[in-house]
N, C-alpha and C. Protein backbone atom coordinates (compact mmCIF):
# COMPACT_ATOMS: atom_id res chain seq x y z
N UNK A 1 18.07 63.83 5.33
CA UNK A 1 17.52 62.50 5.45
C UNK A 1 17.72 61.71 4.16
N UNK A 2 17.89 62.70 3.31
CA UNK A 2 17.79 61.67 1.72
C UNK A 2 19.19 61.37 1.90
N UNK A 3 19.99 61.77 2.23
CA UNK A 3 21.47 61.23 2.23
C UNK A 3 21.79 59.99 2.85
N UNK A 4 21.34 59.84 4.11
CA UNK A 4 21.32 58.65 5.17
C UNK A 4 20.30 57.39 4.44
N UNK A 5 19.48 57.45 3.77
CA UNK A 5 19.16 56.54 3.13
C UNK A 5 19.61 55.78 2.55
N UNK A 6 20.58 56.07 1.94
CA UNK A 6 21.46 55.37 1.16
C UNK A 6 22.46 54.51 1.96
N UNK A 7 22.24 54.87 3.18
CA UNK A 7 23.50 54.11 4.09
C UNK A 7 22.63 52.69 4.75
N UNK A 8 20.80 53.14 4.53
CA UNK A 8 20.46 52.08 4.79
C UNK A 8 19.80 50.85 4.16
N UNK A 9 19.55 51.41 2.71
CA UNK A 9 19.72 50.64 1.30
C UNK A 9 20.98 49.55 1.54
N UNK A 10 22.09 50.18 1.54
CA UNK A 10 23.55 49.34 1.02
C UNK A 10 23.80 48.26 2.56
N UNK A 11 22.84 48.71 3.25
CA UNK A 11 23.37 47.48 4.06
C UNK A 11 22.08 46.32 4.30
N UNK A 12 21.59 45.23 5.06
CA UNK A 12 21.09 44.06 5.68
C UNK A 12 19.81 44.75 6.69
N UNK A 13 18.49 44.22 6.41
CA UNK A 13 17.43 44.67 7.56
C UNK A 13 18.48 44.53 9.24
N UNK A 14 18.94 43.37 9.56
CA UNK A 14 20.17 43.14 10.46
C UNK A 14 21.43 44.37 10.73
N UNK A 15 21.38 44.72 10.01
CA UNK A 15 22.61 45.81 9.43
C UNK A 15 22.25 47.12 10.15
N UNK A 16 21.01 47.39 9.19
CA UNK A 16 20.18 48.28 9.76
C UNK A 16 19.63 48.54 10.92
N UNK A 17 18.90 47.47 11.84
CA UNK A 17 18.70 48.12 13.32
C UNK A 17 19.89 48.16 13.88
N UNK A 18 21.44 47.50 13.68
CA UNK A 18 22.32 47.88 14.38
C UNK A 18 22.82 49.33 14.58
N UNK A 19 22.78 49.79 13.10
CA UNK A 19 22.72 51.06 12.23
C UNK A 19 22.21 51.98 13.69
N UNK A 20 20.36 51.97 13.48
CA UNK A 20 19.44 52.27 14.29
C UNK A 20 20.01 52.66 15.64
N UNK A 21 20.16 51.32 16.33
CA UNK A 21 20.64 51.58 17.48
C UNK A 21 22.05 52.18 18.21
N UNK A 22 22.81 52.11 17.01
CA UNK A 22 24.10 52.88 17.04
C UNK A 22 23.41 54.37 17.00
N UNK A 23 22.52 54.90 16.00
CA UNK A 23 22.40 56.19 15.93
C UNK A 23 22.00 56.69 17.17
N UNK A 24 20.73 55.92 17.58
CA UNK A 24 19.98 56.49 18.77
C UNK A 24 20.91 56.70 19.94
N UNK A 25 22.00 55.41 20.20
CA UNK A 25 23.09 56.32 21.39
C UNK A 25 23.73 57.20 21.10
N UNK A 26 24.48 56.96 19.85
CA UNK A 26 24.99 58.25 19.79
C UNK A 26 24.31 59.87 19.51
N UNK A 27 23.01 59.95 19.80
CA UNK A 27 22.42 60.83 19.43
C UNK A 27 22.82 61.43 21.26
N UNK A 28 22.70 60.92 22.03
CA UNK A 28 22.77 61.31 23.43
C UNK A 28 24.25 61.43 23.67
N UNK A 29 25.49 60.50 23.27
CA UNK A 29 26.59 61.17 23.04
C UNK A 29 26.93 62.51 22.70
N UNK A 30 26.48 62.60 21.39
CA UNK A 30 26.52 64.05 20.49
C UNK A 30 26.01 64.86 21.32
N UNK A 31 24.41 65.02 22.19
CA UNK A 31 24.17 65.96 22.69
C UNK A 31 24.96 66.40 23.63
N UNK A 32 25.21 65.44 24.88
CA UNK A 32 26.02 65.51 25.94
C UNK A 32 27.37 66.22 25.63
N UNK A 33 27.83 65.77 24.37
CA UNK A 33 29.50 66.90 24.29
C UNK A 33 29.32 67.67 23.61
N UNK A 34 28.22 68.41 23.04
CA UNK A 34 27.92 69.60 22.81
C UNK A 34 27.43 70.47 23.32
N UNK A 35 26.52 69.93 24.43
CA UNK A 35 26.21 70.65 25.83
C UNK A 35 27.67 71.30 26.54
N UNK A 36 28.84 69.81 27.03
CA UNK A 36 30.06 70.25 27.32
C UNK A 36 30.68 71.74 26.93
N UNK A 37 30.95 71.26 25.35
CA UNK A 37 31.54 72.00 24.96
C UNK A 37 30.98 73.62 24.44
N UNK A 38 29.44 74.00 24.66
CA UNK A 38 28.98 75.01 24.76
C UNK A 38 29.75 75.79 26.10
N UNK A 39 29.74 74.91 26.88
CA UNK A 39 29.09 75.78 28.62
C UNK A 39 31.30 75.74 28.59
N UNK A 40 31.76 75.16 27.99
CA UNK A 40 33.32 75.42 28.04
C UNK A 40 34.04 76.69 28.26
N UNK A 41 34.46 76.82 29.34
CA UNK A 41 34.98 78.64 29.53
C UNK A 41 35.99 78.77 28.83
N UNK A 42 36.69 78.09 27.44
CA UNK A 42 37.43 78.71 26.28
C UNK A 42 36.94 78.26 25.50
N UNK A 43 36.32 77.03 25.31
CA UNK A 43 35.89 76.89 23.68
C UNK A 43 34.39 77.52 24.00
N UNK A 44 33.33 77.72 24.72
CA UNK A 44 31.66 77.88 24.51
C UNK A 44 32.33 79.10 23.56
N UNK A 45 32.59 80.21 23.88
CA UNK A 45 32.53 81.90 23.19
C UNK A 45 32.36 81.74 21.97
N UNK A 46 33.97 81.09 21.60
CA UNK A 46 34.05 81.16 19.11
C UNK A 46 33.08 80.09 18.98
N UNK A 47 31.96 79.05 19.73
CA UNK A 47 31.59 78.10 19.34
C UNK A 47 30.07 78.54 18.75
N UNK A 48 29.98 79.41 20.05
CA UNK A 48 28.49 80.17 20.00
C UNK A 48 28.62 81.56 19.10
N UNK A 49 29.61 81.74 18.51
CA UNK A 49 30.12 83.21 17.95
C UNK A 49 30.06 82.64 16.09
N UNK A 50 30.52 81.32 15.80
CA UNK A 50 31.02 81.23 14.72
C UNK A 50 29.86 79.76 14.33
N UNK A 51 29.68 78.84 15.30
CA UNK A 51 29.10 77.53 14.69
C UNK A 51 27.91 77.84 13.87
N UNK A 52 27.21 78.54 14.19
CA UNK A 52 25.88 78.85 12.92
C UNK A 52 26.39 79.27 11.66
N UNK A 53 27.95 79.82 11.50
CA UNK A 53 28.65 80.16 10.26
C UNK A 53 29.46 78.41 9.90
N UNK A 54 29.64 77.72 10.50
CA UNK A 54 29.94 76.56 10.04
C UNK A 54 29.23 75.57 10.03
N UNK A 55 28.10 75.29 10.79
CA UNK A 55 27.26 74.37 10.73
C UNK A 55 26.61 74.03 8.84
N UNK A 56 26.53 74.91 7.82
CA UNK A 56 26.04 74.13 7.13
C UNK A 56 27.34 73.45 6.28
N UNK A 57 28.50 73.87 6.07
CA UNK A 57 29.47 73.44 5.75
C UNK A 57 30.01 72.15 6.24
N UNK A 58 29.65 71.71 7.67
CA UNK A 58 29.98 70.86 8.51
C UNK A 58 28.80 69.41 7.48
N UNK A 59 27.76 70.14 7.53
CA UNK A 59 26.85 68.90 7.16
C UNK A 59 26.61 68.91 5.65
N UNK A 60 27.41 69.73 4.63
CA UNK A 60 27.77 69.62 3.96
C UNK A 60 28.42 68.29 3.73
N UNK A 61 29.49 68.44 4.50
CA UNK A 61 30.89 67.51 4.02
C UNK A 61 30.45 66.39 4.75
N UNK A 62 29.21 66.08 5.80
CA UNK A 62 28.97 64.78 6.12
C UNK A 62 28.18 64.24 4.95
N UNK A 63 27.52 64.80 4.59
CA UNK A 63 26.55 64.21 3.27
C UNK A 63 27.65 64.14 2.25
N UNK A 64 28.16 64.04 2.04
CA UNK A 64 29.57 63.87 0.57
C UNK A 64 30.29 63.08 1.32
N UNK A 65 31.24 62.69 2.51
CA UNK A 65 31.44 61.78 2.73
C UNK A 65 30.44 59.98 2.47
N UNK A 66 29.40 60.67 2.73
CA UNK A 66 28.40 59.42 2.67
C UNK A 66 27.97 59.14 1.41
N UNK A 67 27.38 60.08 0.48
CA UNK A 67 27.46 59.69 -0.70
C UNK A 67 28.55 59.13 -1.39
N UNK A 68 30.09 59.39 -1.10
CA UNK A 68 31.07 58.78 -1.90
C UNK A 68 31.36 57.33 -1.26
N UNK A 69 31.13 57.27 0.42
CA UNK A 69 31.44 55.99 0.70
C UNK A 69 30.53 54.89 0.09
N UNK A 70 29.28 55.16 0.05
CA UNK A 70 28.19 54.59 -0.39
C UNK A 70 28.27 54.18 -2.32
N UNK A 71 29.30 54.67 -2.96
CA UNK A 71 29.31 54.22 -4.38
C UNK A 71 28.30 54.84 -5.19
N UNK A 72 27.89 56.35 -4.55
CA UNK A 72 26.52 56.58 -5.36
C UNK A 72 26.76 57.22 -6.46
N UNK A 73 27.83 57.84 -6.47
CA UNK A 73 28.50 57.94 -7.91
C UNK A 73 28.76 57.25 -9.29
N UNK A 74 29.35 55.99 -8.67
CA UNK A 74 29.05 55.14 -9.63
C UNK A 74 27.77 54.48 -10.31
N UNK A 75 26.81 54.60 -9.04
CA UNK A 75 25.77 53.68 -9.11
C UNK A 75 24.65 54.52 -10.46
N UNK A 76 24.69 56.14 -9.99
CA UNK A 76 24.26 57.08 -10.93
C UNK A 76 24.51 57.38 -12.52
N UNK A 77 26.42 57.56 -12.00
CA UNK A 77 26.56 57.67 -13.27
C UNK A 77 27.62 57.10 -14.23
N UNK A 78 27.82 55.92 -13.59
CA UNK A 78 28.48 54.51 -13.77
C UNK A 78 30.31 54.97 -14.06
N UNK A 79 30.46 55.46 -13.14
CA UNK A 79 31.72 56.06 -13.49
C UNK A 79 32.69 55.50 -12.35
């Protein structure tokens, strides 16, 4: 959550419920093709075998994408 903050700092109260409402559909997107792609008779098996070994890596690299798009680097340590 502390990461996504920053995405709603750098933008407009305006900005932000669009933000909002983008997340909230795509929150039912995301579920729906991960439901898919569980119950998948070739991908569910390595998904349910391996994703708890990639899941924190995955949200790793979303939080570092966002911090670098966001300038928080610079903003920290003026670089």
């Amino acid at each position: 959550m502390a990461v996504y903050i920053q995405l709603y700092v750098s933008h407009t109260h305006a900005e932000g419920a669009w933000i909002s409402l983008v997340f909230v559909a795509m929150i039912g997107v995301w579920c729906a093709g991960s439901v898919w792609l569980v119950e998948h008779p070739l991908l569910g098996a390595p998904i349910r075998r391996y994703g708890t070994a990639l899941l924190p890596f995955i949200l790793l690299a979303i939080g570092v994408l966002v911090i670098v798009n966001n300038d928080t680097p610079r903003v920290l340590f003026g670089i």
